[in-house]
PDB file of N, CA and C in Angstrom:
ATOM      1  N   UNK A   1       0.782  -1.196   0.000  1.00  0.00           N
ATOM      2  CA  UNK A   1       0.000   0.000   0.000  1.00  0.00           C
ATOM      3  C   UNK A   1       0.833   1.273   0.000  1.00  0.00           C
ATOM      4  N   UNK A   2       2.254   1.193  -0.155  1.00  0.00           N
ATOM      5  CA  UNK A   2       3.000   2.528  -0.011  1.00  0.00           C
ATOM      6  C   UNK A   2       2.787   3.020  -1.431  1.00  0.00           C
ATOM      7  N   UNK A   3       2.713   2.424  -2.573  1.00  0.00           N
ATOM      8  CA  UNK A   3       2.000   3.458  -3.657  1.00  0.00           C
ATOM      9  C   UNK A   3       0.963   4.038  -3.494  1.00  0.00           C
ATOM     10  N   UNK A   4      -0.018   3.361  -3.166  1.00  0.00           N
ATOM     11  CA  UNK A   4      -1.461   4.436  -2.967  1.00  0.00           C
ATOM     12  C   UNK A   4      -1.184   5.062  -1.643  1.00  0.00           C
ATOM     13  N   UNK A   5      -0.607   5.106  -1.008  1.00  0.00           N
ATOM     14  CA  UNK A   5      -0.752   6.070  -0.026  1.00  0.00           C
ATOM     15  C   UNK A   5       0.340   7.669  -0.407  1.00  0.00           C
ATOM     16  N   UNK A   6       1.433   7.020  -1.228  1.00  0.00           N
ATOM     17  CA  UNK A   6       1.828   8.696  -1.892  1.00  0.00           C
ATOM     18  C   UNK A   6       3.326   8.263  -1.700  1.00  0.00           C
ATOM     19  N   UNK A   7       3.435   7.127  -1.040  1.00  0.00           N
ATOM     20  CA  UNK A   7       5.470   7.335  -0.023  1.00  0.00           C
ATOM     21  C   UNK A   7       6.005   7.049  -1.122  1.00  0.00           C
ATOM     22  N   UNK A   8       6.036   5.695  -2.564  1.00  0.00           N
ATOM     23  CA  UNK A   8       6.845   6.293  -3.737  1.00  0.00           C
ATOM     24  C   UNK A   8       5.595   6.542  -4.996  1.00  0.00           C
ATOM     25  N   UNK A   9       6.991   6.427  -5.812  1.00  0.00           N
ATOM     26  CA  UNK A   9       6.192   6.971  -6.955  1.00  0.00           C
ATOM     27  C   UNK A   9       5.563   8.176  -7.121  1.00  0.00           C
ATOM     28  N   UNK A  10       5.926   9.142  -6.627  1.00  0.00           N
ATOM     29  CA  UNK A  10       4.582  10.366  -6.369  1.00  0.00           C
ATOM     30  C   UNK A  10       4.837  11.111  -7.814  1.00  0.00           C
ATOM     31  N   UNK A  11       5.385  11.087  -8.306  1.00  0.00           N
ATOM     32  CA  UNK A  11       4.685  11.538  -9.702  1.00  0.00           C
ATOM     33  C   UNK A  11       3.999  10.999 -10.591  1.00  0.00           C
ATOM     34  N   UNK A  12       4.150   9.936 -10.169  1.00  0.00           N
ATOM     35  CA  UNK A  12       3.050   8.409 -11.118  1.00  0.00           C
ATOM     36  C   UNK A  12       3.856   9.024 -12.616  1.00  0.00           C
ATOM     37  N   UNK A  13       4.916   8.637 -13.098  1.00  0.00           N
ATOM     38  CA  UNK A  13       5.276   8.574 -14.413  1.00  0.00           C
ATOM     39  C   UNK A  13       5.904   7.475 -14.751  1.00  0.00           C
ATOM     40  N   UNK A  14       5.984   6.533 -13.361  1.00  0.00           N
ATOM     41  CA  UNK A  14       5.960   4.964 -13.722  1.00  0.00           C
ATOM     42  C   UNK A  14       5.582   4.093 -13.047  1.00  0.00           C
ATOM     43  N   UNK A  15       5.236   2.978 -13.200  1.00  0.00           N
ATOM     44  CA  UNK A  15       4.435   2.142 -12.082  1.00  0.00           C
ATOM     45  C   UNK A  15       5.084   2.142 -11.222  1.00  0.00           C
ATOM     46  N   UNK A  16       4.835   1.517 -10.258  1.00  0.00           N
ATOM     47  CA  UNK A  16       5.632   1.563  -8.916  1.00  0.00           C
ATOM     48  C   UNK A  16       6.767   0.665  -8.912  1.00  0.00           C
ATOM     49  N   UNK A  17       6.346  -0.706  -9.109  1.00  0.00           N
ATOM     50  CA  UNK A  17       7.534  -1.278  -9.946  1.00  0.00           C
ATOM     51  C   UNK A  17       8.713  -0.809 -10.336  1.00  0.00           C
ATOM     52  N   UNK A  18       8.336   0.091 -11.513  1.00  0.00           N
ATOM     53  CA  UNK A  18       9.779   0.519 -11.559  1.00  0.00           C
ATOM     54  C   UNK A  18      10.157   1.910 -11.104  1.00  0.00           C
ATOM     55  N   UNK A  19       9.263   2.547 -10.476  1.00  0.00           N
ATOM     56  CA  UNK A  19       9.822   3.704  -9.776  1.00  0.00           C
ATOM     57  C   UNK A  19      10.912   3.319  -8.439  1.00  0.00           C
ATOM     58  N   UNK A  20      11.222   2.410  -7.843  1.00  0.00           N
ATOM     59  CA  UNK A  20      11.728   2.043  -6.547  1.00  0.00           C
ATOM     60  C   UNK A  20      13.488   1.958  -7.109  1.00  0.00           C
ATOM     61  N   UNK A  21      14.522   2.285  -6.755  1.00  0.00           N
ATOM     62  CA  UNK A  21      15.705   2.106  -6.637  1.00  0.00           C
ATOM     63  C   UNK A  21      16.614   2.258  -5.468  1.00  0.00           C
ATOM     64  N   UNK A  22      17.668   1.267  -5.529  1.00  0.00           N
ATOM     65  CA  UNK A  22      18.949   1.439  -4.625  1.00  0.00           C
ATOM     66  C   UNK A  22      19.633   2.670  -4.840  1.00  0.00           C
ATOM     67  N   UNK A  23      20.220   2.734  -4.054  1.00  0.00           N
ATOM     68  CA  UNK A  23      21.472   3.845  -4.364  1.00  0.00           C
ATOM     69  C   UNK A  23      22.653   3.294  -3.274  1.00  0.00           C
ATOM     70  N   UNK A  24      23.607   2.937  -4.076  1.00  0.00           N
ATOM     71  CA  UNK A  24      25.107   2.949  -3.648  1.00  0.00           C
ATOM     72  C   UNK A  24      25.802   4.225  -3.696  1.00  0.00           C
ATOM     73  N   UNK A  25      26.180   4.795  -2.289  1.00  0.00           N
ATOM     74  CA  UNK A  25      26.990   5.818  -2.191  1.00  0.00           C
ATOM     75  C   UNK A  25      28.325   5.941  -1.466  1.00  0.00           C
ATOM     76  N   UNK A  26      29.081   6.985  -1.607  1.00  0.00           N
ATOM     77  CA  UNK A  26      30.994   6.848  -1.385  1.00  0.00           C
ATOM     78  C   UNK A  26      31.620   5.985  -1.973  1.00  0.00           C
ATOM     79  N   UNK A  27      31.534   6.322  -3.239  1.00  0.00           N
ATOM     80  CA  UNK A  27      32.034   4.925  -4.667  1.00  0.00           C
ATOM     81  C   UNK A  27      33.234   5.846  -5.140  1.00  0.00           C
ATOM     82  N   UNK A  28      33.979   5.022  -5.738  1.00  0.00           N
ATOM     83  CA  UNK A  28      34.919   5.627  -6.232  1.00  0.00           C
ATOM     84  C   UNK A  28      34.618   5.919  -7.064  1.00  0.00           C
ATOM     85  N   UNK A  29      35.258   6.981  -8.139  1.00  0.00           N
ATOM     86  CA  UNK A  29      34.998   7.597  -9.049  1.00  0.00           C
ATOM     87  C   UNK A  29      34.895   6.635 -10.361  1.00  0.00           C
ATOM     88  N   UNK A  30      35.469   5.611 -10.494  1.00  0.00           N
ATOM     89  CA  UNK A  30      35.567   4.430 -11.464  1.00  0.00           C
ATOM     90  C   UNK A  30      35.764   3.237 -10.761  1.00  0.00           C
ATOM     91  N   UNK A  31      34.599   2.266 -10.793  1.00  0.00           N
ATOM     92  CA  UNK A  31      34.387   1.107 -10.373  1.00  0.00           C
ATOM     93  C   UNK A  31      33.500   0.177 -11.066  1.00  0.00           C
ATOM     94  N   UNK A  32      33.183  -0.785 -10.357  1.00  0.00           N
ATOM     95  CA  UNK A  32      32.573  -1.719 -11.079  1.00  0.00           C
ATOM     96  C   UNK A  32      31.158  -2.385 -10.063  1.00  0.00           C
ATOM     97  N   UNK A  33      29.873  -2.056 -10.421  1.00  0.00           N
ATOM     98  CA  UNK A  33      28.607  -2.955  -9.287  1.00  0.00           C
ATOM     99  C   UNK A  33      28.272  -3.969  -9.775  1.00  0.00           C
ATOM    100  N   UNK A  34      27.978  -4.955  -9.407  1.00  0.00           N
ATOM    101  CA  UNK A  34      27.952  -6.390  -9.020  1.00  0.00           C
ATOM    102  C   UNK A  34      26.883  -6.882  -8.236  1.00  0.00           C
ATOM    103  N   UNK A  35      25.449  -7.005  -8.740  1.00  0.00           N
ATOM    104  CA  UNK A  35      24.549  -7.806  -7.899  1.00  0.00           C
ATOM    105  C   UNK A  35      24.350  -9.066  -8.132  1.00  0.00           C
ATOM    106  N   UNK A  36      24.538  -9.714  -7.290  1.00  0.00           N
ATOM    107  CA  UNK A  36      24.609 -11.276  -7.372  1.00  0.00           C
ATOM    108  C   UNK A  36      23.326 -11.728  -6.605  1.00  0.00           C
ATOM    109  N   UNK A  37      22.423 -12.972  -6.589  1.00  0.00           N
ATOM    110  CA  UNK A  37      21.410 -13.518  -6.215  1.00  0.00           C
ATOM    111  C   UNK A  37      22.492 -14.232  -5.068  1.00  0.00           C
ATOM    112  N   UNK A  38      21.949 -15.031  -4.140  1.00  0.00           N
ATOM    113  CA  UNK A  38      22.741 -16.132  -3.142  1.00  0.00           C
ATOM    114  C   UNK A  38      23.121 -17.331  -3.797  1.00  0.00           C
ATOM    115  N   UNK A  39      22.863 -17.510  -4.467  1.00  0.00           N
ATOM    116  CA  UNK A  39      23.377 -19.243  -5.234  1.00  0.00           C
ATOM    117  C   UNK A  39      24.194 -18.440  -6.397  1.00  0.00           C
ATOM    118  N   UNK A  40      24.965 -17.759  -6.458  1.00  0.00           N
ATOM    119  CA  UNK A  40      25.760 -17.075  -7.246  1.00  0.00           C
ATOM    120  C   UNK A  40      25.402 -16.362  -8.781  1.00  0.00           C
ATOM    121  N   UNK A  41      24.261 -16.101  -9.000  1.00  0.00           N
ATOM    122  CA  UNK A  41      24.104 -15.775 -10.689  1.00  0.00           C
ATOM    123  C   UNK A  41      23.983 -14.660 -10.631  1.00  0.00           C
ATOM    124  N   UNK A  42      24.397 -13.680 -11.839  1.00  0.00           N
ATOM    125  CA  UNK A  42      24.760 -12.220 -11.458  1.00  0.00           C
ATOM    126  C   UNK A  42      23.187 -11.802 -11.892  1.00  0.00           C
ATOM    127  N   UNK A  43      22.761 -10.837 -11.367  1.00  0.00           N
ATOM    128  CA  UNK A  43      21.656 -10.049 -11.594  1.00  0.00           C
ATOM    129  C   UNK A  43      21.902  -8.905 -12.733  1.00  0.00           C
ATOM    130  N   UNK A  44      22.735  -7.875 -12.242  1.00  0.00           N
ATOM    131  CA  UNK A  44      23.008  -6.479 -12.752  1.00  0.00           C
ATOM    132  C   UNK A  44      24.526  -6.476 -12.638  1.00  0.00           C
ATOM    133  N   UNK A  45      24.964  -5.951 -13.427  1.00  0.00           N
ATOM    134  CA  UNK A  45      26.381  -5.139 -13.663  1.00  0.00           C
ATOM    135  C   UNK A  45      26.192  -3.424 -13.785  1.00  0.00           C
ATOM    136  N   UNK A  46      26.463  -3.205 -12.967  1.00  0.00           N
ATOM    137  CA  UNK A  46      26.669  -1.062 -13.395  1.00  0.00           C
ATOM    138  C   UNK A  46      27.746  -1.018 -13.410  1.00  0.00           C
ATOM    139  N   UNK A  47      28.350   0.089 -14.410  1.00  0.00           N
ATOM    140  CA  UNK A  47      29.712   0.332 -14.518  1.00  0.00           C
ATOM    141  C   UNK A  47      29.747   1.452 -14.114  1.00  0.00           C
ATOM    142  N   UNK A  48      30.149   1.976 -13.002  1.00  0.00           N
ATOM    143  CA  UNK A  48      29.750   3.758 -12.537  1.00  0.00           C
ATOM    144  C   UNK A  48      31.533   3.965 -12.869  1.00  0.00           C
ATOM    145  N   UNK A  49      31.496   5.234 -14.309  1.00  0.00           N
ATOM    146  CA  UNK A  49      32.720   5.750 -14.506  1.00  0.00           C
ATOM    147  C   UNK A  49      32.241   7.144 -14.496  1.00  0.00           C
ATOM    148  N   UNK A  50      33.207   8.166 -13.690  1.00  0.00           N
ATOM    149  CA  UNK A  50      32.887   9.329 -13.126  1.00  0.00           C
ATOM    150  C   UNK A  50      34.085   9.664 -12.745  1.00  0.00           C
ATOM    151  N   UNK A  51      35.587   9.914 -13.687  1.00  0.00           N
ATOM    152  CA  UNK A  51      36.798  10.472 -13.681  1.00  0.00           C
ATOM    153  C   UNK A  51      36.836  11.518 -13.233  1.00  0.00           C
ATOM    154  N   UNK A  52      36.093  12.745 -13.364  1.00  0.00           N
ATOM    155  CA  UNK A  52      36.387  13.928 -13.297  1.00  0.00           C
ATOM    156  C   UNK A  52      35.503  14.131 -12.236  1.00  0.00           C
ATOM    157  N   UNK A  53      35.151  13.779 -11.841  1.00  0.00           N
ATOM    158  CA  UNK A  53      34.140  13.976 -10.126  1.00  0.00           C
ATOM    159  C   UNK A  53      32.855  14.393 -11.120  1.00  0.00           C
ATOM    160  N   UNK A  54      32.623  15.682 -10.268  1.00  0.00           N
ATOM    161  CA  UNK A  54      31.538  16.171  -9.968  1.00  0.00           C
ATOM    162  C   UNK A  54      30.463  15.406  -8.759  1.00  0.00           C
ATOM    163  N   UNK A  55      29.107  16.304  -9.079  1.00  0.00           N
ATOM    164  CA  UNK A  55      28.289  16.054  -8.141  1.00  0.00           C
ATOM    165  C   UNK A  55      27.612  14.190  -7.923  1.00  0.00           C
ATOM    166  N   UNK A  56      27.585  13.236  -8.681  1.00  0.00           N
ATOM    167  CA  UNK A  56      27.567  12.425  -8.755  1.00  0.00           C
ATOM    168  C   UNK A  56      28.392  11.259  -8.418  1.00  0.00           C
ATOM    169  N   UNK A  57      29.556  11.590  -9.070  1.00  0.00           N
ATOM    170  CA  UNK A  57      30.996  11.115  -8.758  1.00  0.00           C
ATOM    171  C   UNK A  57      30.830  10.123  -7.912  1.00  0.00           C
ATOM    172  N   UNK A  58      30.282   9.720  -6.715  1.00  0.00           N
ATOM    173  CA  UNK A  58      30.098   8.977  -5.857  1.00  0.00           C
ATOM    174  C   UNK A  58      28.914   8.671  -5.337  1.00  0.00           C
ATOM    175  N   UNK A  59      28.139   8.540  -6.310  1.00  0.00           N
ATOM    176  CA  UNK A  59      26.843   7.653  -6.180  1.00  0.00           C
ATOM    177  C   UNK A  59      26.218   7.150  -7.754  1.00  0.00           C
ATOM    178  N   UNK A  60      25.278   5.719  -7.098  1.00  0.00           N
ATOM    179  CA  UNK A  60      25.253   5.114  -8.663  1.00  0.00           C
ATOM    180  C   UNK A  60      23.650   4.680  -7.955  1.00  0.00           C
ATOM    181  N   UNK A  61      22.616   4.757  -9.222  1.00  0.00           N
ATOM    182  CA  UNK A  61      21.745   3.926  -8.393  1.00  0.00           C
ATOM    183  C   UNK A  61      21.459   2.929  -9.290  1.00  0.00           C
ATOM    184  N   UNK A  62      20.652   2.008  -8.573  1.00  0.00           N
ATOM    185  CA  UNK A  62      20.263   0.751  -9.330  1.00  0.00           C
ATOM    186  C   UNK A  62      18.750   0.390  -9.221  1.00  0.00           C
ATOM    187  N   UNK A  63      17.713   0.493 -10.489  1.00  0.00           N
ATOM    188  CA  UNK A  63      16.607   0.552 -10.489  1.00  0.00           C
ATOM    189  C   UNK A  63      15.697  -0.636 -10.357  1.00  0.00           C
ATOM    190  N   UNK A  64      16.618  -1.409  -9.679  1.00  0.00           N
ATOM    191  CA  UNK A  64      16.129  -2.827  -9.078  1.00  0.00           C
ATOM    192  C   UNK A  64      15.685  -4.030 -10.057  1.00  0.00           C
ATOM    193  N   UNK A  65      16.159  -3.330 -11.265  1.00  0.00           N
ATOM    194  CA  UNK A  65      15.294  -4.616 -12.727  1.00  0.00           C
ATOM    195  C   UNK A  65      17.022  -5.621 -12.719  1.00  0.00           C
ATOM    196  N   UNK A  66      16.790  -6.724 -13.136  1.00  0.00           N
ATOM    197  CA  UNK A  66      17.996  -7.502 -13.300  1.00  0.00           C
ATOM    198  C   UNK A  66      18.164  -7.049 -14.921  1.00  0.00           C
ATOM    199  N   UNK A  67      19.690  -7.837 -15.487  1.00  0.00           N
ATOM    200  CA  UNK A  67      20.086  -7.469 -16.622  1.00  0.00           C
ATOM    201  C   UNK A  67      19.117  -7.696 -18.119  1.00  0.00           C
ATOM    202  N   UNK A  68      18.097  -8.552 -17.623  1.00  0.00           N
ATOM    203  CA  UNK A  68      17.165  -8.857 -18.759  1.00  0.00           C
ATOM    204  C   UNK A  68      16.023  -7.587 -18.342  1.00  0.00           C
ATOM    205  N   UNK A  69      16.193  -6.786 -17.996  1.00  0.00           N
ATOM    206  CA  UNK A  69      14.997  -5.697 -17.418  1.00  0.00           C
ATOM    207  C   UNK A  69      13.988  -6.311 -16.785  1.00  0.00           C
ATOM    208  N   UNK A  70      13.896  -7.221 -16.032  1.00  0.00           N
ATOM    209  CA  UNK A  70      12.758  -7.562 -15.363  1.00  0.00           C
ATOM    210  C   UNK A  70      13.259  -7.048 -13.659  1.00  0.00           C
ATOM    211  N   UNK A  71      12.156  -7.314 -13.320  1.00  0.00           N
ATOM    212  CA  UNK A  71      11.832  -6.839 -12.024  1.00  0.00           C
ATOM    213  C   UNK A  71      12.579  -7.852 -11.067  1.00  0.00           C
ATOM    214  N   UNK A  72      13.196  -7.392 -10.038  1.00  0.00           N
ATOM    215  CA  UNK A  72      14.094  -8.442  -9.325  1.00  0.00           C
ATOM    216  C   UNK A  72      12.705  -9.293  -7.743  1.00  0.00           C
ATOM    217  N   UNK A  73      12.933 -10.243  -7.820  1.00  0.00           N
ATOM    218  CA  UNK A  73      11.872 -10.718  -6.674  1.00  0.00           C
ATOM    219  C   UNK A  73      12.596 -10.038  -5.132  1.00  0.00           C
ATOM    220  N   UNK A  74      11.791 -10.578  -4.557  1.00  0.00           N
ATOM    221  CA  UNK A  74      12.131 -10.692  -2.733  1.00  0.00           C
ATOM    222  C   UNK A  74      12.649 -11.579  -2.620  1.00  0.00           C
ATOM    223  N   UNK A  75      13.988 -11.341  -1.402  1.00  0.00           N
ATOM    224  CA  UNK A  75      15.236 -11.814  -1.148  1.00  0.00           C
ATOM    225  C   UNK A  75      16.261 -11.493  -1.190  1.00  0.00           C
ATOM    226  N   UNK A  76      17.506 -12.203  -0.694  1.00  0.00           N
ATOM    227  CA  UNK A  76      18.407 -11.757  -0.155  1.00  0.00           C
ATOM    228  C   UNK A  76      19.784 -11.562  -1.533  1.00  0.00           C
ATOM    229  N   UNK A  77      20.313 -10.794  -1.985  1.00  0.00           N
ATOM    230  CA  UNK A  77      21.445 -10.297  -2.861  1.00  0.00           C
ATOM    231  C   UNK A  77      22.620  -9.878  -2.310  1.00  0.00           C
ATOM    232  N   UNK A  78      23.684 -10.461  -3.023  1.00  0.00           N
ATOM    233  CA  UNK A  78      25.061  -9.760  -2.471  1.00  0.00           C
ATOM    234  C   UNK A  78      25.260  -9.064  -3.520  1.00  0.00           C
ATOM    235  N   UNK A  79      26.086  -7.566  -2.875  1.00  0.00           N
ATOM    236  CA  UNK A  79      26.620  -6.917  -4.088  1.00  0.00           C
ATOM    237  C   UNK A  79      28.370  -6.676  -3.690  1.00  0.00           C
ATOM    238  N   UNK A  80      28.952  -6.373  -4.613  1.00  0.00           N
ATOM    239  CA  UNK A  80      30.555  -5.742  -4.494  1.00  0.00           C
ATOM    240  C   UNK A  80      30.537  -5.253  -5.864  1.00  0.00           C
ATOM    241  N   UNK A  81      31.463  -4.224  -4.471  1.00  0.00           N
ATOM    242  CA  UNK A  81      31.965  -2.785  -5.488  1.00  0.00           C
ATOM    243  C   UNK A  81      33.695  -3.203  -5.996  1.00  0.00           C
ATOM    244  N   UNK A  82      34.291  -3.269  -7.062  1.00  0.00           N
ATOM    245  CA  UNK A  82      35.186  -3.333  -7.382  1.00  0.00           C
ATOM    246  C   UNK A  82      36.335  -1.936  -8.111  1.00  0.00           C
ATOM    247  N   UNK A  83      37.154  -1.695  -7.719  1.00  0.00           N
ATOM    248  CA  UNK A  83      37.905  -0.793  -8.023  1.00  0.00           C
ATOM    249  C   UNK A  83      39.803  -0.891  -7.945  1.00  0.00           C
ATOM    250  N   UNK A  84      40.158   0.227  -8.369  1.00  0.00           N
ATOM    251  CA  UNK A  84      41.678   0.109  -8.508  1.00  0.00           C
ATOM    252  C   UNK A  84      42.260  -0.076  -6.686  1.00  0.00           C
ATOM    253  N   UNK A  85      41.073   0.571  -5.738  1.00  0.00           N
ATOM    254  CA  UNK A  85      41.660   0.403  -4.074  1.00  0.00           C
ATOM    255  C   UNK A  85      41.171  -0.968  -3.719  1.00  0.00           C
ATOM    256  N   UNK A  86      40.391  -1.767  -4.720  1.00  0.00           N
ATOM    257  CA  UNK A  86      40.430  -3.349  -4.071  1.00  0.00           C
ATOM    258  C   UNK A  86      38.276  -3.569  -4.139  1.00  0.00           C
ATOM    259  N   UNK A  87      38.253  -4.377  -3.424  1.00  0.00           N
ATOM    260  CA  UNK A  87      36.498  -5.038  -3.884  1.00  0.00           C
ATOM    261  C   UNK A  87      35.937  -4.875  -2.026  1.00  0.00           C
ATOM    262  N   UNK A  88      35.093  -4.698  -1.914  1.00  0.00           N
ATOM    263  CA  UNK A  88      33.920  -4.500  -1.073  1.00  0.00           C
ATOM    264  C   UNK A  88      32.734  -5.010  -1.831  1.00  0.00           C
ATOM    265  N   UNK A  89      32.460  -5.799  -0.302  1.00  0.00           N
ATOM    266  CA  UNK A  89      31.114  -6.864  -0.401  1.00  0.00           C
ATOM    267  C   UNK A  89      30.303  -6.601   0.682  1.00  0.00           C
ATOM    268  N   UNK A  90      29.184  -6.846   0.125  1.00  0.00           N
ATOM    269  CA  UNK A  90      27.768  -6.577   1.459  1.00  0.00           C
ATOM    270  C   UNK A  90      26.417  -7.363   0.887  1.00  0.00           C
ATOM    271  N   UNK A  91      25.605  -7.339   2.214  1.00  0.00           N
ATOM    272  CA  UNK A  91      24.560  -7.689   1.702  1.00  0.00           C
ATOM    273  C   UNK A  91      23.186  -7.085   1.272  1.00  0.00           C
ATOM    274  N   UNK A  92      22.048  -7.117   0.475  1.00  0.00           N
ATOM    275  CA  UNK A  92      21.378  -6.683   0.848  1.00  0.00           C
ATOM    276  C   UNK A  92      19.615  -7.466   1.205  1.00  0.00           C
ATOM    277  N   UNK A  93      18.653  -6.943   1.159  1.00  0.00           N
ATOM    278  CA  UNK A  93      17.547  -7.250   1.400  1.00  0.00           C
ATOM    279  C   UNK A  93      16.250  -6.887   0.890  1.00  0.00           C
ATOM    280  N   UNK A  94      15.764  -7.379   0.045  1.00  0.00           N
ATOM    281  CA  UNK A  94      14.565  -6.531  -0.910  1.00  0.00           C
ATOM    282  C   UNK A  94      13.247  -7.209  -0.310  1.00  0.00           C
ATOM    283  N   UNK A  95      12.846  -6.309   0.482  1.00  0.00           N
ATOM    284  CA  UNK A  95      10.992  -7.004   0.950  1.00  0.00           C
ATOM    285  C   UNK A  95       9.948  -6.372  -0.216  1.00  0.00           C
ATOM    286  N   UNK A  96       8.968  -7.155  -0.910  1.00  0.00           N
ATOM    287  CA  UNK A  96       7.954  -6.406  -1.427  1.00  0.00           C
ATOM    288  C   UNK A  96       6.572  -6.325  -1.079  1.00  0.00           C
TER     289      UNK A  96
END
């Protein structure tokens, strides 16, 4: 019920579905994202390249569809960030 009540989507210019995204932030300026399911199959690849900074520079988001554009289910995903200072791993958690 958080669409009809207003909390996302509030411009309704896409279903709710795909209005919802992650955001990975304090990324290096050139790296590599990596969502993986738990039994290892990759979901999404983002390539966040952002050499010259700016305001972005260190954030990437991810609009929650896997690499075939579909909608990712509920459950648990690992992601890592890969870069020239080395790889960071975490988990995350998608309830719908």
């Amino acid at each position: 019920g958080y669409a009809r009540a207003g909390y996302e989507n509030r411009d309704r210019t896409k279903s709710a579905e795909r209005a919802r995204a992650i955001h990975f932030a304090n990324l290096p300026k050139i790296c590599t994202i990596r969502i993986y399911t738990v039994s290892g199959d990759l979901v999404k690849q983002i390539e966040h390249y952002r050499p010259d900074g700016g305001p972005d520079a260190q954030h990437e988001k991810w609009d929650m569809l896997s690499r075939n554009t579909q909608a990712i289910t509920t459950g648990i995903y690992i992601w890592s960030v890969t870069s020239d200072m080395g790889e960071q791993i975490g988990k995350l958690v998608i309830i719908k």
